[in-house]
Protein backbone atom coordinates (compact mmCIF):
# COMPACT_ATOMS: atom_id res chain seq x y z
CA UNK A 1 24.98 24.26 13.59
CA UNK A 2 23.68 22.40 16.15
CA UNK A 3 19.77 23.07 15.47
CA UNK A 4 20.62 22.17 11.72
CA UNK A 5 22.07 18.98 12.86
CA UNK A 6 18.73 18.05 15.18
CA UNK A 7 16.66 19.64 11.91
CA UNK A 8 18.52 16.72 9.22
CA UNK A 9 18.18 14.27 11.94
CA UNK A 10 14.82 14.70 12.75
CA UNK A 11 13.82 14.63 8.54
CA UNK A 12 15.62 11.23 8.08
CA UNK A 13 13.96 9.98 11.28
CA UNK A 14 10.88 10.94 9.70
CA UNK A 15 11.63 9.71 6.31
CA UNK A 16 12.63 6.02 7.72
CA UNK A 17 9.76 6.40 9.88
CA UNK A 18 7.04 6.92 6.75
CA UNK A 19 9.04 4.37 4.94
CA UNK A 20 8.97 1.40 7.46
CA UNK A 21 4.93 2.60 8.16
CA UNK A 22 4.48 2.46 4.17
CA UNK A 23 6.12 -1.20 3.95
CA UNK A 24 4.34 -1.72 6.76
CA UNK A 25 0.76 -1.00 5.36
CA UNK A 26 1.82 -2.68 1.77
CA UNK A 27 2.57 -5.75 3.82
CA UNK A 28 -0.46 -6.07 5.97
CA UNK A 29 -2.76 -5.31 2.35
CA UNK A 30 -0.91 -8.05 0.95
CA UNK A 31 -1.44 -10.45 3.63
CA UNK A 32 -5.09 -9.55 3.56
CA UNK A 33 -5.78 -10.29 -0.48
CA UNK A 34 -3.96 -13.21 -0.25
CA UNK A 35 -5.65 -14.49 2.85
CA UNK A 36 -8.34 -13.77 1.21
CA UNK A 37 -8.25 -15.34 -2.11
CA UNK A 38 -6.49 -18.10 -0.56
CA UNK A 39 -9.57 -18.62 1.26
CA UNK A 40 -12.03 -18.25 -1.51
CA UNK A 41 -9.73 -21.14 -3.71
CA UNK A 42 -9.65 -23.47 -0.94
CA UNK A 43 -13.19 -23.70 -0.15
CA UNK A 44 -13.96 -23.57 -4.33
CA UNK A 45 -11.81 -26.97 -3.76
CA UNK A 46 -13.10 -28.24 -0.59
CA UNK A 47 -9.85 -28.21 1.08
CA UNK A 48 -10.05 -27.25 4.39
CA UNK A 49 -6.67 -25.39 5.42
CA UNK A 50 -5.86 -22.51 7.16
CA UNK A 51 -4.99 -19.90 4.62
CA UNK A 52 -3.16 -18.57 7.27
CA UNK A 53 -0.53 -21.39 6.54
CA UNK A 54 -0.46 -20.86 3.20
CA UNK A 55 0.94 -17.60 3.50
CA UNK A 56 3.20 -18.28 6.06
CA UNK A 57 4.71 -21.21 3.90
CA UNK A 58 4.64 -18.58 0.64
CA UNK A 59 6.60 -16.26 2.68
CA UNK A 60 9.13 -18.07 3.96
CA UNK A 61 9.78 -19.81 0.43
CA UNK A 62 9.69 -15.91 -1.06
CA UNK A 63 12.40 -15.48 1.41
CA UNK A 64 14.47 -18.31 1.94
CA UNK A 65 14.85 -19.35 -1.63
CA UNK A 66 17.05 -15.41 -2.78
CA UNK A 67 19.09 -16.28 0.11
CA UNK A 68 19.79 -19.89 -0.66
CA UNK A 69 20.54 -18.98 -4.71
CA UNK A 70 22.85 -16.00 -3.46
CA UNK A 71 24.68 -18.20 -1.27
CA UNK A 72 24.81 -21.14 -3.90
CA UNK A 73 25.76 -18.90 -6.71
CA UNK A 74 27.26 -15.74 -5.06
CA UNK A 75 25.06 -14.06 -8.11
CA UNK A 76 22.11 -11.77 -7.86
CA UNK A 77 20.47 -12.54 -10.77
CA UNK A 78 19.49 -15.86 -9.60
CA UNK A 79 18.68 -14.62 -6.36
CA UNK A 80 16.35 -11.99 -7.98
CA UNK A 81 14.76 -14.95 -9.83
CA UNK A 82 14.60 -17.42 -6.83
CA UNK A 83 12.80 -14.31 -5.29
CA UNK A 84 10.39 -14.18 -8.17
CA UNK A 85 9.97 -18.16 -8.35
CA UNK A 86 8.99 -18.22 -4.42
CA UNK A 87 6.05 -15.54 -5.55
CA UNK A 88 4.84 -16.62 -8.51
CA UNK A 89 5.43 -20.67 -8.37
CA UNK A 90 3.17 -21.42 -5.37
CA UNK A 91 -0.12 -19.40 -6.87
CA UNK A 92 0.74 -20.99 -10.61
CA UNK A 93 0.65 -24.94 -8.93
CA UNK A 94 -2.57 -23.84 -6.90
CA UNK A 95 -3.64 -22.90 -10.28
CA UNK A 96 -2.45 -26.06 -11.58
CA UNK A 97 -4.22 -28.30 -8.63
CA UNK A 98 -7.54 -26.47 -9.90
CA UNK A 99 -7.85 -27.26 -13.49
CA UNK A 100 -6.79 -30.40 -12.60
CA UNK A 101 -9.64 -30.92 -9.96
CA UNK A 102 -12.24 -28.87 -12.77
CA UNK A 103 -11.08 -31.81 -15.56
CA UNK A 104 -11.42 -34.49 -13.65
CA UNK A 105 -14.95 -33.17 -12.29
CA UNK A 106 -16.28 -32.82 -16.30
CA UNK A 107 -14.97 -36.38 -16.69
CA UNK A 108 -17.16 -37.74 -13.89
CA UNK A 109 -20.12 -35.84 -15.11
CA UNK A 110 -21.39 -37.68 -17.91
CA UNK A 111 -21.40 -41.11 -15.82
CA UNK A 112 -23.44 -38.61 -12.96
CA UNK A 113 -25.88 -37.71 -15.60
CA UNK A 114 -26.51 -40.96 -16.76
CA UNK A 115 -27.45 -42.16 -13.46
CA UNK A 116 -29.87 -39.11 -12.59
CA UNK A 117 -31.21 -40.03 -16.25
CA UNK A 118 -31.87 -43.75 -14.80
CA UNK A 119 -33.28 -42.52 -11.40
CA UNK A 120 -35.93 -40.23 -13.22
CA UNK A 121 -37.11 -43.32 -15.43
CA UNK A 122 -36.97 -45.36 -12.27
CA UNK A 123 -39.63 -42.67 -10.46
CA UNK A 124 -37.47 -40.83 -8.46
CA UNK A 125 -37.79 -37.16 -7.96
CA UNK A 126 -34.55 -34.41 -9.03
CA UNK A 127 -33.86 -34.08 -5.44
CA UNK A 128 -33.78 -37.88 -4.97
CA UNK A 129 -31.62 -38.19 -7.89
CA UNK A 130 -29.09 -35.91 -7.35
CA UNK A 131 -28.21 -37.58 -3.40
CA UNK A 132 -27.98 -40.46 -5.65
CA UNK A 133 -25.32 -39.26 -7.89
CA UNK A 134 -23.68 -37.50 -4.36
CA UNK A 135 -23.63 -40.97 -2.64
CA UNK A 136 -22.08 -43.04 -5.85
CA UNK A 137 -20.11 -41.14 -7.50
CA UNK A 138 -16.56 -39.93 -6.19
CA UNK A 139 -15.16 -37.02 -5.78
CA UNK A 140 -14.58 -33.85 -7.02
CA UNK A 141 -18.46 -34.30 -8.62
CA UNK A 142 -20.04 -35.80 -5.28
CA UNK A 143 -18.99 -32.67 -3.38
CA UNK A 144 -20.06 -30.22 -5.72
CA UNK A 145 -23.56 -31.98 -6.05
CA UNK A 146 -23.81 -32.59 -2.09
CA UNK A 147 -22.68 -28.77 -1.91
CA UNK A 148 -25.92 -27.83 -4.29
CA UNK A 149 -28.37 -30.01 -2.51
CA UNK A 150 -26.87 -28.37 1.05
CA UNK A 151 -27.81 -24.86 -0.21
CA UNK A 152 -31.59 -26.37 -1.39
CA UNK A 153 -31.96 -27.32 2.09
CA UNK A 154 -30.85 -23.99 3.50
CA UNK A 155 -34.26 -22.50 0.87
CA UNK A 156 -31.71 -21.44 -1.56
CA UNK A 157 -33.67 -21.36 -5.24
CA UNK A 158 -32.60 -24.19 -7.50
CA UNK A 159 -31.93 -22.19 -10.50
CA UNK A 160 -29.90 -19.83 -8.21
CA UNK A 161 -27.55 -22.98 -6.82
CA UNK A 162 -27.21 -24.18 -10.40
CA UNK A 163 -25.78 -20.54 -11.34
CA UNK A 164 -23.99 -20.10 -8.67
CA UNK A 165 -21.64 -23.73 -9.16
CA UNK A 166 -21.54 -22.67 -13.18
CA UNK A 167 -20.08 -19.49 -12.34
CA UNK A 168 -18.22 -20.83 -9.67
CA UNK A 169 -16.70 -23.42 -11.83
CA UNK A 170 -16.48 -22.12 -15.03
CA UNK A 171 -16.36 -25.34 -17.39
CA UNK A 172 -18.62 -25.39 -20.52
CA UNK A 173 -19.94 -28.25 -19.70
CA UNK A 174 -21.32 -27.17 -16.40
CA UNK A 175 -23.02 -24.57 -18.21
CA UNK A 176 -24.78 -26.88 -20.52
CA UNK A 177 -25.98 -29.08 -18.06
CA UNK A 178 -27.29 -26.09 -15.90
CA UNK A 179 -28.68 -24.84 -18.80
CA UNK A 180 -30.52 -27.93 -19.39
CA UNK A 181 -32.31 -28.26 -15.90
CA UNK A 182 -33.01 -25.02 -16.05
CA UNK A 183 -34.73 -25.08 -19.41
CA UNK A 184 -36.62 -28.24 -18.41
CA UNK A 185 -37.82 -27.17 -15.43
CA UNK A 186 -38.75 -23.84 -16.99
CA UNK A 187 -40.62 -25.52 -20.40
CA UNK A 188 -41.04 -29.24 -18.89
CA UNK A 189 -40.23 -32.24 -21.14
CA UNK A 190 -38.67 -35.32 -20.28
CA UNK A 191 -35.85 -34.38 -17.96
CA UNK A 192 -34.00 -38.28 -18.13
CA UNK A 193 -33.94 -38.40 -22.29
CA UNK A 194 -32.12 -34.51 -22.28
CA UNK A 195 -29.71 -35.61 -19.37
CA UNK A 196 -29.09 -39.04 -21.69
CA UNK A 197 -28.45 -36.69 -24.57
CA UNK A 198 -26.33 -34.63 -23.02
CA UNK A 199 -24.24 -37.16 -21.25
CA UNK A 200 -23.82 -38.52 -24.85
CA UNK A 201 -22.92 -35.44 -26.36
CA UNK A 202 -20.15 -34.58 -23.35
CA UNK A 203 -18.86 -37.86 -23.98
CA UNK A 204 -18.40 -37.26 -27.64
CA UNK A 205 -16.68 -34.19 -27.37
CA UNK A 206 -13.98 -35.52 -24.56
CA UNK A 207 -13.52 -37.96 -27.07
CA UNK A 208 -12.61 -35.59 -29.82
CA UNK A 209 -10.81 -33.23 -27.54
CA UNK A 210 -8.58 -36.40 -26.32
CA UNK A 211 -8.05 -36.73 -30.45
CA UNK A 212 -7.01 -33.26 -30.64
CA UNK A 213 -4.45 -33.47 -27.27
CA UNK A 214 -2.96 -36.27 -28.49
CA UNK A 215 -2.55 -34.57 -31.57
CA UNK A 216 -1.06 -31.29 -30.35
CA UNK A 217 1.21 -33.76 -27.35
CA UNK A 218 4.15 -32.92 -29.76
CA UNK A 219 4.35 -29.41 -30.56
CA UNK A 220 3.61 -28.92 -26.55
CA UNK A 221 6.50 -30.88 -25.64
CA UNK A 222 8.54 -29.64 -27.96
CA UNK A 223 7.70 -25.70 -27.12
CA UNK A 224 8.67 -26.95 -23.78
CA UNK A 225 11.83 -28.25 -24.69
CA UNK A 226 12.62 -25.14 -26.62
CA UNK A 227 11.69 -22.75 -23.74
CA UNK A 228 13.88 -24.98 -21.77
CA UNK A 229 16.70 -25.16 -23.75
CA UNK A 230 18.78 -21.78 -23.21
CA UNK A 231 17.99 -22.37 -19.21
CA UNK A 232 19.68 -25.73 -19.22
CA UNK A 233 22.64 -24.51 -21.21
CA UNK A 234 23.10 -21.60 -19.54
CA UNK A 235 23.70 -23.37 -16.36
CA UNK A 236 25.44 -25.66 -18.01
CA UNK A 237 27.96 -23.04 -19.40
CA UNK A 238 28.21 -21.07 -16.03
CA UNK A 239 29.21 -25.06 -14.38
CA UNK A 240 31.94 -25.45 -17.20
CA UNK A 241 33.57 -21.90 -16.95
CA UNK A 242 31.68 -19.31 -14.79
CA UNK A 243 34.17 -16.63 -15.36
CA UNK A 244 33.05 -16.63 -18.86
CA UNK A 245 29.72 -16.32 -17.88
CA UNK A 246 29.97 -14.08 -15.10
CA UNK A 247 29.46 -11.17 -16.98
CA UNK A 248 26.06 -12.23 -18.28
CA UNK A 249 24.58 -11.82 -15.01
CA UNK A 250 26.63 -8.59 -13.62
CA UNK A 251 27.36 -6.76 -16.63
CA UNK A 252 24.41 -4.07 -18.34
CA UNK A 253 25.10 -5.70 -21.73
CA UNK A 254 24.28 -8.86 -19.70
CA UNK A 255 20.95 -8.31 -18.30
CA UNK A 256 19.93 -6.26 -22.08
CA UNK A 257 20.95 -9.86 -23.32
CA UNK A 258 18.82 -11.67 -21.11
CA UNK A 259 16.04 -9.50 -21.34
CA UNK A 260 16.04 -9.70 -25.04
CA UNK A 261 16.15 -13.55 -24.75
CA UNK A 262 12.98 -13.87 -22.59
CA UNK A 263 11.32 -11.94 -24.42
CA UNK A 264 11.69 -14.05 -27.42
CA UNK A 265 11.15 -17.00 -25.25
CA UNK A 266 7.70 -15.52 -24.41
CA UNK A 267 6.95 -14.79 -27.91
CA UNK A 268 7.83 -18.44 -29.12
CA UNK A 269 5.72 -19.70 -26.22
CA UNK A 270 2.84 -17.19 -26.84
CA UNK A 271 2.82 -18.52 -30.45
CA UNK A 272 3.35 -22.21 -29.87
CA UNK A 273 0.32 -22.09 -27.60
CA UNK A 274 -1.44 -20.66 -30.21
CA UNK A 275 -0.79 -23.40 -32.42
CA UNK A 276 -1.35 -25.57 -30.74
CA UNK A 277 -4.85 -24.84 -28.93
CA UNK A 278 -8.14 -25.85 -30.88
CA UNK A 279 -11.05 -24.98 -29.44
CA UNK A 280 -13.65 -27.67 -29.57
């Protein structure tokens, strides 16, 4: 009796033991990607913070926020979806902060190629005129320039620094203008008239794509209204009489509700968007 004791002691000790060295490993291979990418976005965005921090401030959000919704509510829905919020919101506002930085960067370009257009007719060479656009222009298009002329110092190939900020930035309108050095440098012409032209044509098309957002302003607002719409009463119900509501969040029929609800709120978002999006 004793030995089978010592024998179902010794498996669960071994079973917690795997377990804890599992979590363990998932952790630590978490903690690596993220430091990782967390790296890789900061630097894309010249922001020079220890991803270290970043993770740290992730965690404890991933973790304090459950237990401050459980204790608000005394509900584990919400505490599941404060859990999911302290995930998923900080990597969807980095996300945020980086098309942000990318749009404001394709606004500043066509004023930066008009001025390496004006340095060229004034004599000055490509290298010359792009430290011109680094030193007058403001940021975010100054620091990607200064990084490209950095790596031309270091013997890096132009055409390979060009590539290498396209892909690392991903706009359209990068690509064009890389496309257009490249070709110039590759069948010659007059470098300042295609960088005019192109500034022009970038100019026209933020002006039609600011037609077309102003446009669209209203179905976007109102898809976001709509999406927001059964949160707000919802909480708004549970304030007014939570026993009534009580059983949407601890009940099966409950959770098959709210399942079926977000995934008709993801539909009508899915669709909106598509309405709403014109390419340009």
């Amino acid at each position: 009796m004793k030995g089978e004791l010592a024998l179902v002691a010794a498996m669960i000790f071994g079973a917690v033991f795997a377990a804890v060295w599992a979590m363990r490993a998932a952790y630590l291979r978490w903690r690596a990607n993220f430091t990782e990418q967390a790296k890789l976005s900061l630097e894309d965005m010249f922001v020079f913070v220890d991803p270290r921090s970043v993770f740290r401030g992730t965690l404890l959000a991933f973790l304090l926020l459950p237990m401050l919704a459980w204790f608000v509510t005394g509900t584990p829905f919400f505490a599941v979806m404060a859990a999911i919020a302290g995930g998923v919101v900080p990597r969807a506002a980095w996300g945020v902060l980086r098309r942000r930085r990318l749009a404001k960067l394709v606004a500043q370009l066509p004023d930066g190629l008009t001025m390496m257009g004006g340095s060229l007719r004034a004599g000055a060479s490509l290298q010359q005129a792009l430290d011109m656009v680094v030193q007058e222009s403001p940021a975010p298009l100054s620091q990607e320039f200064s990084l490209l002329l950095r790596e031309q110092r270091l013997g890096l190939a132009l055409e390979d620094s060009l590539h290498g900020m396209a892909e690392r930035l991903g706009a359209e309108e990068i690509h064009l203008f890389v496309s257009a050095l490249s070709i110039a440098k590759e069948v010659g012409g007059n470098l300042s008239e295609i960088l005019d032209r192109l500034a022009s044509t970038l100019l026209a098309k933020a002006a039609m794509e600011g037609k077309i957002k102003a446009l669209t302003s209203q179905g976007k607002l109102q898809g976001i209204i709509v999406g927001m719409l059964p949160l707000f009463l919802a909480g708004i119900l549970y304030v007014m009489d939570p026993d009534a509501m009580m059983p949407l969040f601890t009940t099966l029929y409950g959770w098959g509700v709210m399942a079926g609800v977000f995934v008709m709120l993801l539909l009508g978002g899915f669709f909106i968007r598509k309405i709403v999006t014109i390419d340009v």
